[in-house]
Protein backbone atom coordinates (compact mmCIF):
# COMPACT_ATOMS: atom_id res chain seq x y z
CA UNK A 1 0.00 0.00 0.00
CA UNK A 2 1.02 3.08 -1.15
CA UNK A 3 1.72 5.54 1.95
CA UNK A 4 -0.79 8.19 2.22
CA UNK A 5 0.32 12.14 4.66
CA UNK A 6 -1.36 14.38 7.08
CA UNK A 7 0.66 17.39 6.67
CA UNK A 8 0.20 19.06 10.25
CA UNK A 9 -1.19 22.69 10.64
CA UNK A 10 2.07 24.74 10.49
CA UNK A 11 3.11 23.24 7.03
CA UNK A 12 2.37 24.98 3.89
CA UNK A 13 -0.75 24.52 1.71
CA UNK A 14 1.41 24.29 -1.30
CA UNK A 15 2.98 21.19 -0.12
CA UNK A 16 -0.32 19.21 -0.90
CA UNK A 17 -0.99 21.08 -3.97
CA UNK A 18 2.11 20.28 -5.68
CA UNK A 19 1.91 16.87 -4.86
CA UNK A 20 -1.52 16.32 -6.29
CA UNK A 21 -0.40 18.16 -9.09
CA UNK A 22 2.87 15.91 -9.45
CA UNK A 23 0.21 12.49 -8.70
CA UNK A 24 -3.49 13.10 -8.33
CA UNK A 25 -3.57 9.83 -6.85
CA UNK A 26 -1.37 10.79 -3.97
CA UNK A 27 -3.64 11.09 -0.76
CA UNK A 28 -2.65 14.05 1.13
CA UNK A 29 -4.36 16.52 3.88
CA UNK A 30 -3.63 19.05 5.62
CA UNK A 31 -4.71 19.32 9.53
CA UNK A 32 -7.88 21.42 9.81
CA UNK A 33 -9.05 20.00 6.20
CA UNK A 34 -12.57 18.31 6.47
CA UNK A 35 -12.39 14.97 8.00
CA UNK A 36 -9.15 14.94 9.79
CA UNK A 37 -8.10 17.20 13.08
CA UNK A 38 -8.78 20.48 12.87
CA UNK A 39 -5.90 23.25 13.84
CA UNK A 40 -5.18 23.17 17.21
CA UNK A 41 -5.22 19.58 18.14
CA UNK A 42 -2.88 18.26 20.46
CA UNK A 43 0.21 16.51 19.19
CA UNK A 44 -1.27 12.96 21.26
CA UNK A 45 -4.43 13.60 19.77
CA UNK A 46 -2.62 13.74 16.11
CA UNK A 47 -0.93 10.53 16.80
CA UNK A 48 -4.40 8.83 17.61
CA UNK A 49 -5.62 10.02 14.96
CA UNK A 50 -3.24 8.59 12.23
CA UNK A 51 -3.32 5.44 13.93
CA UNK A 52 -6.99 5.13 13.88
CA UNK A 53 -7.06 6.19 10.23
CA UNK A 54 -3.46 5.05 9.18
CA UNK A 55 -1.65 8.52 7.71
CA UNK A 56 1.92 9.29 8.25
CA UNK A 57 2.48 12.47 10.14
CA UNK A 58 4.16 15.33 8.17
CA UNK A 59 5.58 17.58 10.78
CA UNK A 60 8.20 20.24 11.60
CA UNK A 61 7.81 20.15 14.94
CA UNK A 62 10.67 18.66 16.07
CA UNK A 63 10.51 20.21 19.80
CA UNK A 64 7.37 17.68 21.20
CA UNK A 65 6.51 15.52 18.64
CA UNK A 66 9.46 13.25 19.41
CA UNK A 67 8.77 13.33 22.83
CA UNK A 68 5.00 12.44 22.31
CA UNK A 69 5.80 9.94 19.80
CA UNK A 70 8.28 8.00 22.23
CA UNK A 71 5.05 8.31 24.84
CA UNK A 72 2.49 7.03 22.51
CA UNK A 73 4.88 3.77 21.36
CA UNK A 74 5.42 3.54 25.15
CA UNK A 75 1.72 2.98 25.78
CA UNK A 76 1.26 0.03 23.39
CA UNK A 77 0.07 2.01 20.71
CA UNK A 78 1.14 2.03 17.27
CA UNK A 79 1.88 4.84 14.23
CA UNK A 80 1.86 4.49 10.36
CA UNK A 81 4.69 6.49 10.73
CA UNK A 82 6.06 10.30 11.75
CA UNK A 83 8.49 12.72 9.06
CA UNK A 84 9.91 14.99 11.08
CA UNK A 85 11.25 18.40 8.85
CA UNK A 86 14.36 19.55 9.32
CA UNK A 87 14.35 23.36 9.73
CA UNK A 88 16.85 23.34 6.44
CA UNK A 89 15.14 21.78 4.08
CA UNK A 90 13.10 24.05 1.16
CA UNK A 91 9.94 23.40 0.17
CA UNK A 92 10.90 22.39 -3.52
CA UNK A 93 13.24 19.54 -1.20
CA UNK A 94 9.96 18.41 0.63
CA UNK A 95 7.72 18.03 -2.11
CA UNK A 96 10.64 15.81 -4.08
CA UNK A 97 11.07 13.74 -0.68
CA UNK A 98 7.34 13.16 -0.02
CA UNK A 99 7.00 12.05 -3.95
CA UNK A 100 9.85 9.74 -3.82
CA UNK A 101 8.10 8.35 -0.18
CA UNK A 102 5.11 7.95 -2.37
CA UNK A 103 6.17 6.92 -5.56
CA UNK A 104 8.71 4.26 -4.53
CA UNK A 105 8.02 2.87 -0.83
CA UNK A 106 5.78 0.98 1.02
CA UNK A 107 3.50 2.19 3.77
CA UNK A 108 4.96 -0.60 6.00
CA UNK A 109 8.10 1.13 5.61
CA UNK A 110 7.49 3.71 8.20
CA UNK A 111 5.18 1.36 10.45
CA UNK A 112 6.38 2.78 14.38
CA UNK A 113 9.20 4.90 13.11
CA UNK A 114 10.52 8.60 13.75
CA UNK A 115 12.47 9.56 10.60
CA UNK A 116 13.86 12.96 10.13
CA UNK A 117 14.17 14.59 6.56
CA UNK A 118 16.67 14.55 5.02
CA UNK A 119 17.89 11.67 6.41
């Protein structure tokens, strides 16, 4: 299965419409689109969420995500899988990185992992 993103509320709306554009077959949202979290929600309340509904989290936040991701595993819970951004990387870099994700990997790939990009 082809992975599928929740970009979280801080990224850019461009991000998803660039890679529709690039794949219209890519599944992306953004947090506070209709039927996923709206802004505001708690970073444990993300995690459930993608769980429940099987998304890999798109995030920059790499001050508490990490530590509510380690919390969440810690708790018997599972993730599809967390990107965290690094603060360096242009959003021309993202969009490439996200395709490639898409394009040439495997959902199961990410399963319970924290992976920072670029690696």
């Amino acid at each position: 299965m082809r992975p599928r993103f929740l970009l979280d509320e801080n990224m850019d709306r461009a991000i998803q419409r660039q890679l529709q554009r690039l794949s219209p077959e890519i599944d992306v949202k953004l947090v506070g689109d209709a039927q996923v979290p709206p802004r505001g929600t708690s970073d444990p309340d993300i995690l459930m969420w993608i769980e429940d509904n099987d998304y890999i989290l798109v995030t920059r936040n790499r001050k508490t995500m990490p530590k509510h991701f380690k919390e969440h595993l810690a708790a018997g819970r599972q993730v599809p899988g967390v990107l965290c951004i690094r603060k360096s990387v242009a959003m021309t870099e993202l969009i490439n990185v996200l395709y490639l994700i898409w394009y040439a990997s495997d959902a199961e790939e990410y399963r319970d992992r924290l992976v920072f990009i670029p690696l």
